[in-house]
C-alpha atoms as a PDB file:
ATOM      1  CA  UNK A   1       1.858   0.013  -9.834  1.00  0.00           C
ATOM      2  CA  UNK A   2       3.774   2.928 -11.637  1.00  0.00           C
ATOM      3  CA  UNK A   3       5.178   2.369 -14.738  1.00  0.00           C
ATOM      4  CA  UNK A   4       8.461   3.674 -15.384  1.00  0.00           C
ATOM      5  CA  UNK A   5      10.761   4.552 -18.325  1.00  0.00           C
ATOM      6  CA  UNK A   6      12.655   1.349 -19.608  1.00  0.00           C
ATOM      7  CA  UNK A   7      16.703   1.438 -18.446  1.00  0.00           C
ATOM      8  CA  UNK A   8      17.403  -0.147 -21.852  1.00  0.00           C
ATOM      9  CA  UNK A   9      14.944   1.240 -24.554  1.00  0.00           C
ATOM     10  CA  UNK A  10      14.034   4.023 -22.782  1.00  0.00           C
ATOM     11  CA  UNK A  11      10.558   3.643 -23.423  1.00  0.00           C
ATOM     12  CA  UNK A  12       7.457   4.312 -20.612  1.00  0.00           C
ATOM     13  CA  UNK A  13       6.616   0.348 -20.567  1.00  0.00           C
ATOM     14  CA  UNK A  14       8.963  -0.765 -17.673  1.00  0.00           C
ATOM     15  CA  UNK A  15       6.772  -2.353 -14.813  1.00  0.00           C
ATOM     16  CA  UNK A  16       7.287  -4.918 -11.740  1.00  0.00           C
ATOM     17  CA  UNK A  17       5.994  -8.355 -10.241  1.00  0.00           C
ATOM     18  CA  UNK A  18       6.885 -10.183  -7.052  1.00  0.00           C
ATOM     19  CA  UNK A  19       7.795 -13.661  -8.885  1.00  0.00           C
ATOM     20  CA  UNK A  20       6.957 -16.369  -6.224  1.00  0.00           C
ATOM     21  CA  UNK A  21       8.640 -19.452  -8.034  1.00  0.00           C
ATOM     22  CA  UNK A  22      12.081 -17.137  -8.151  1.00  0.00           C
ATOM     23  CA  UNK A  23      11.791 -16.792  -3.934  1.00  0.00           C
ATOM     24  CA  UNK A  24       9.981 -14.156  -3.740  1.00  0.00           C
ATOM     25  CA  UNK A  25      12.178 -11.612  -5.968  1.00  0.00           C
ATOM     26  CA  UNK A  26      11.008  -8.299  -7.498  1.00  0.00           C
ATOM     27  CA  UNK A  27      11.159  -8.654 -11.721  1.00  0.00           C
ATOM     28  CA  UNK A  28      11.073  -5.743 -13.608  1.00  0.00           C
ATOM     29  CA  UNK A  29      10.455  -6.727 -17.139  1.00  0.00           C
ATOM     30  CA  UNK A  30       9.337  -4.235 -20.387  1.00  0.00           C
ATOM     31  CA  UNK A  31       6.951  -5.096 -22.576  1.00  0.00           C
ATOM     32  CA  UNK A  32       8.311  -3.221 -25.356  1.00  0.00           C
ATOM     33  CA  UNK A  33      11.743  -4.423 -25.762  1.00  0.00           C
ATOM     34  CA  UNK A  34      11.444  -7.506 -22.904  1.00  0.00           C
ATOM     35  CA  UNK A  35      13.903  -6.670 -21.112  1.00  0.00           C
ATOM     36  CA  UNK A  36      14.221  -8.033 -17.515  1.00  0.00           C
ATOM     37  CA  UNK A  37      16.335  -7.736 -14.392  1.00  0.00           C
ATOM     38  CA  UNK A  38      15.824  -8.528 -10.966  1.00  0.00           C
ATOM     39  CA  UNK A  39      15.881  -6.180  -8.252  1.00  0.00           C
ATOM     40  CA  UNK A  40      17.802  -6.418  -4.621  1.00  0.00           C
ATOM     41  CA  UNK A  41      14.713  -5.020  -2.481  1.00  0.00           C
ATOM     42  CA  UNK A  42      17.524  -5.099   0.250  1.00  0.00           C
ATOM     43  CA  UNK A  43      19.793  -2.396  -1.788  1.00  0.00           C
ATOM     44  CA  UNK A  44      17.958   0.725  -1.592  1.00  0.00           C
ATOM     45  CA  UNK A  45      19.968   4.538  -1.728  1.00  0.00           C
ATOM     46  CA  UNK A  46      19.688   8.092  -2.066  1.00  0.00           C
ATOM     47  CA  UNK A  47      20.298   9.017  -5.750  1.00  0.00           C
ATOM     48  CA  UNK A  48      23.720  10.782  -6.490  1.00  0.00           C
ATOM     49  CA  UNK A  49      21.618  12.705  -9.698  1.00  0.00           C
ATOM     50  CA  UNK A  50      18.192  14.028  -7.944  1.00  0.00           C
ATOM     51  CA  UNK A  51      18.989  13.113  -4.383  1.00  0.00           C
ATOM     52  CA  UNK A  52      16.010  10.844  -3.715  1.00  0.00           C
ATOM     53  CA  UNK A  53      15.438   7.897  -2.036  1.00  0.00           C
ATOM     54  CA  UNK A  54      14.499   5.994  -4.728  1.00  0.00           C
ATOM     55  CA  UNK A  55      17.815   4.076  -6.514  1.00  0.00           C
ATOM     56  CA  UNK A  56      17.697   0.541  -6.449  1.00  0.00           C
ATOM     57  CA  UNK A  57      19.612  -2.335  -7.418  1.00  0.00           C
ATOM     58  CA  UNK A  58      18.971  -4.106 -10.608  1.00  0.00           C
ATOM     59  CA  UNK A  59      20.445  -6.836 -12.178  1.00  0.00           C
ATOM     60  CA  UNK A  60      20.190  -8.498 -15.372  1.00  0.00           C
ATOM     61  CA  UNK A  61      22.087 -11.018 -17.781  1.00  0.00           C
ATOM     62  CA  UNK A  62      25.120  -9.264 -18.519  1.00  0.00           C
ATOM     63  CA  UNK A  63      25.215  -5.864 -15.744  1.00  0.00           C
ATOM     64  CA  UNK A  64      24.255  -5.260 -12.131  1.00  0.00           C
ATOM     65  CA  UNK A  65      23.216  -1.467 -11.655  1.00  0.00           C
ATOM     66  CA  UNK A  66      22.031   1.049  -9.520  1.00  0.00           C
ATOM     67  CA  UNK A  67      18.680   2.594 -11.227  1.00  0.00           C
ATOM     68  CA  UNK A  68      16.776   5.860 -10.291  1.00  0.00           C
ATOM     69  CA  UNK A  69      13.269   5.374 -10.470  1.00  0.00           C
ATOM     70  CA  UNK A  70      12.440   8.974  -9.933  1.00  0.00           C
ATOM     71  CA  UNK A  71      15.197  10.669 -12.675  1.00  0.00           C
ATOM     72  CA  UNK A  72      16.056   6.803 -14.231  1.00  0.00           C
ATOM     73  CA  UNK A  73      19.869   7.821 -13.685  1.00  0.00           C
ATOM     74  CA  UNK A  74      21.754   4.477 -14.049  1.00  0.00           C
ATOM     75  CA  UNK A  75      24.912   3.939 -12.441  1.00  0.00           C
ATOM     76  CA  UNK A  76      26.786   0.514 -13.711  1.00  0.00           C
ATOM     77  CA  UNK A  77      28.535  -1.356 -10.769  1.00  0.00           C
ATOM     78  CA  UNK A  78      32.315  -2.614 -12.037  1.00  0.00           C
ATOM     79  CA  UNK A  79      33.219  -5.732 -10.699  1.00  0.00           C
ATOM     80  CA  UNK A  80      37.018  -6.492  -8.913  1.00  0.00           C
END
């Protein structure tokens, strides 16, 4: 398991689990600042920054994102 820079504190402490009481969701959480969202294993695109397969969708308390884990470009997802 890679660990990846943080989308909120930017930090290299951002890290997964599968959570089995929360149906089987991926949680990313950071032990740095805590942050946590949950991740839409089903949402899964090629990166409009570095082109790679690796953009995901993330959501937490307040936002739902699209998240780069290869260049951490973060693309916020507007509602209506």
């Amino acid at each position: 398991m890679a660990i990846q820079l943080c989308p909120k504190c930017q930090n290299n402490s951002f890290t997964w689990f599968v959570d089995d009481e929360k149906l089987n969701l991926t949680v990313w959480g950071c032990y740095q600042c805590n942050y946590e969202a949950l991740e839409n294993e089903s949402d899964e695109r090629n990166c409009r920054k570095c082109g790679k397969k690796s953009e995901t969708k993330l959501k937490d308390k307040e936002k739902e994102y699209w998240w780069c884990s290869s260049c951490n470009n973060i693309e916020i997802i507007k509602n209506g």
